[in-house]
Protein backbone atom coordinates (compact mmCIF):
# COMPACT_ATOMS: atom_id res chain seq x y z
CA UNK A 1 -81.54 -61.64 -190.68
CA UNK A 2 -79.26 -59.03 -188.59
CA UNK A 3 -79.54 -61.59 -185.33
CA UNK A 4 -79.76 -65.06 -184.90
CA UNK A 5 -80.30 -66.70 -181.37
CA UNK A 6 -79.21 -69.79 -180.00
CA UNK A 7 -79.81 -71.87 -176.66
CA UNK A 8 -77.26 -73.44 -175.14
CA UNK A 9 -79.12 -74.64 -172.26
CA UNK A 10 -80.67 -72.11 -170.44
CA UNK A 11 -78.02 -69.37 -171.78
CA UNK A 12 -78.69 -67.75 -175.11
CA UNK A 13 -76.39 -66.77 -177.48
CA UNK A 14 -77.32 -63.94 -179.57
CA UNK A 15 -75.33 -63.44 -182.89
CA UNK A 16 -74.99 -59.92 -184.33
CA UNK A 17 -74.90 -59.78 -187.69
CA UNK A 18 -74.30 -56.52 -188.55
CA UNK A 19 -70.93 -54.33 -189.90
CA UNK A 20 -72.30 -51.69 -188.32
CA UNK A 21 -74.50 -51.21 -184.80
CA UNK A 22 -76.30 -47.72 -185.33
CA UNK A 23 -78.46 -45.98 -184.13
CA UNK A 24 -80.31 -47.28 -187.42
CA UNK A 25 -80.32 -50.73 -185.84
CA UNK A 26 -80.98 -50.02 -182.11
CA UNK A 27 -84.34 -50.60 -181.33
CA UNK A 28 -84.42 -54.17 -183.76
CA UNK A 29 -81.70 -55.11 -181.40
CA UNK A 30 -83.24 -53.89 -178.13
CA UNK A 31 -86.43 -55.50 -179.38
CA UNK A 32 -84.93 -58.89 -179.87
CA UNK A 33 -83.06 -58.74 -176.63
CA UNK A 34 -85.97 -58.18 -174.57
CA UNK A 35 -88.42 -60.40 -175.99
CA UNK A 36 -85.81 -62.86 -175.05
CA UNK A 37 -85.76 -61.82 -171.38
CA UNK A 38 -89.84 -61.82 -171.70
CA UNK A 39 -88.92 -65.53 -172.89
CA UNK A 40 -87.54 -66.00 -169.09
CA UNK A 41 -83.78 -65.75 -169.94
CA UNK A 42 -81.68 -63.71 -168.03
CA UNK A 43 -78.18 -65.45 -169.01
CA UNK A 44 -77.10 -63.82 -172.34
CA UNK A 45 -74.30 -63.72 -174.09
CA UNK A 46 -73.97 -61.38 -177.06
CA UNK A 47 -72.04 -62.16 -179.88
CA UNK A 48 -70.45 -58.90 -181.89
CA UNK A 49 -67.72 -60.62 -184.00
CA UNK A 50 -69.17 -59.12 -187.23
CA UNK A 51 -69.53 -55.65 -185.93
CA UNK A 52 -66.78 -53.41 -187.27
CA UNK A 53 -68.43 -50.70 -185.15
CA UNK A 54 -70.95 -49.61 -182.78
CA UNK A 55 -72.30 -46.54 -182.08
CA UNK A 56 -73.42 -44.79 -178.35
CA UNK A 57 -77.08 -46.02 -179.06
CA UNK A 58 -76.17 -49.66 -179.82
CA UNK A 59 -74.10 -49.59 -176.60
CA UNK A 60 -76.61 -47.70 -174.42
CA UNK A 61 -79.19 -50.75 -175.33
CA UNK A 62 -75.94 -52.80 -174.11
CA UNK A 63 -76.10 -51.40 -170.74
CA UNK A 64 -79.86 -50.80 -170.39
CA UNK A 65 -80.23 -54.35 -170.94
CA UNK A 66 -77.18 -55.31 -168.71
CA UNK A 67 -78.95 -53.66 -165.75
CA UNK A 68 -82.42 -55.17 -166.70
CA UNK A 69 -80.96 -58.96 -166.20
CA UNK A 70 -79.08 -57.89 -163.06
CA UNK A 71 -81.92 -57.06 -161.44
CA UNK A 72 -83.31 -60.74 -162.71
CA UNK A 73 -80.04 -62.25 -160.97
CA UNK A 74 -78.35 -62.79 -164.56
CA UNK A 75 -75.94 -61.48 -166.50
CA UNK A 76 -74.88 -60.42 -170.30
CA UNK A 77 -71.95 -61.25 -171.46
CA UNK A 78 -69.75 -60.22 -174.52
CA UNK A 79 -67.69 -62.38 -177.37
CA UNK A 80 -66.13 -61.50 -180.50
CA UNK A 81 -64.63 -57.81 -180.27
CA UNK A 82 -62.95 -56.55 -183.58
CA UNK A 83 -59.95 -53.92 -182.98
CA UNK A 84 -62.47 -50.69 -183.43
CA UNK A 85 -64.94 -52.06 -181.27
CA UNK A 86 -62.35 -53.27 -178.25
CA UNK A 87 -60.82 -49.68 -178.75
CA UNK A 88 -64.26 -48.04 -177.85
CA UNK A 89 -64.62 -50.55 -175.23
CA UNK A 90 -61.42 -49.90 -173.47
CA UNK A 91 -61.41 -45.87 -174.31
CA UNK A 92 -65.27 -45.88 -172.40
CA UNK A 93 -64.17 -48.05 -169.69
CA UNK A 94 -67.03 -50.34 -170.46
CA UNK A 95 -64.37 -53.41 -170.31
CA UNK A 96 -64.95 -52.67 -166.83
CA UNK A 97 -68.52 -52.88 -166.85
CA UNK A 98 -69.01 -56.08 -169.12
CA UNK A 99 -67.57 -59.39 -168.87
CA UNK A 100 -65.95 -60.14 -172.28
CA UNK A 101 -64.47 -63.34 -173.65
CA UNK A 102 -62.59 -64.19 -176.57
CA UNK A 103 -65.57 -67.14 -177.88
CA UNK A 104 -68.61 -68.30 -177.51
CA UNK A 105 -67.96 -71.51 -175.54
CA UNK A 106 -65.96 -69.39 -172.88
CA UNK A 107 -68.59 -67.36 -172.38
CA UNK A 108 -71.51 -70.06 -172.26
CA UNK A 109 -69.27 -72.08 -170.06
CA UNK A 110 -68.91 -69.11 -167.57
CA UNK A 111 -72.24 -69.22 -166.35
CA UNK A 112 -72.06 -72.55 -164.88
């Protein structure tokens, strides 16, 4: 199973569990992410300790569904960044586009 989700009240956690988000892995992930906004959840926070790396595609499904629980007066939220991943973070500015915490129970805990 690459992603396991978990409610926390009416914020779910998604947990990646991948090495790698590709390109190869994308559309699972985009797939999972919006059936859970279908579900009627627009606070998510994403869980990407196990990711080593992540390619543009895995990110651009990052931001597409960033904008699509904006617009549902939500938010997506990020935990668990290892040092390659934080380095593409900061080196595409995206730090600046994501909230980002350092665990899960920061990040489920900032939504209240």
């Amino acid at each position: 199973m690459n992603f396991f989700e978990e409610l926390f009240g009416d914020v779910v956690v998604l947990t990646v569990n991948l090495e790698r988000g590709t390109i190869k892995n994308a559309d699972e992930f985009k797939h999972r992410l919006v059936s859970i906004i279908d579900k009627g959840y627009n606070k998510i926070v994403i869980d990407i300790f196990s990711c080593t790396f992540i390619d543009s595609s895995f990110l651009g499904v990052l931001v597409s569904i960033l904008k699509r629980v904006v617009r549902l007066n939500g938010d997506l939220k990020l935990v668990g960044f290892q040092p390659a991943v934080r380095s593409m973070f900061e080196l595409t500015r995206m730090f600046r586009v994501f909230d980002t915490f350092s665990n899960k129970d920061e990040a489920v805990n900032s939504f209240k």
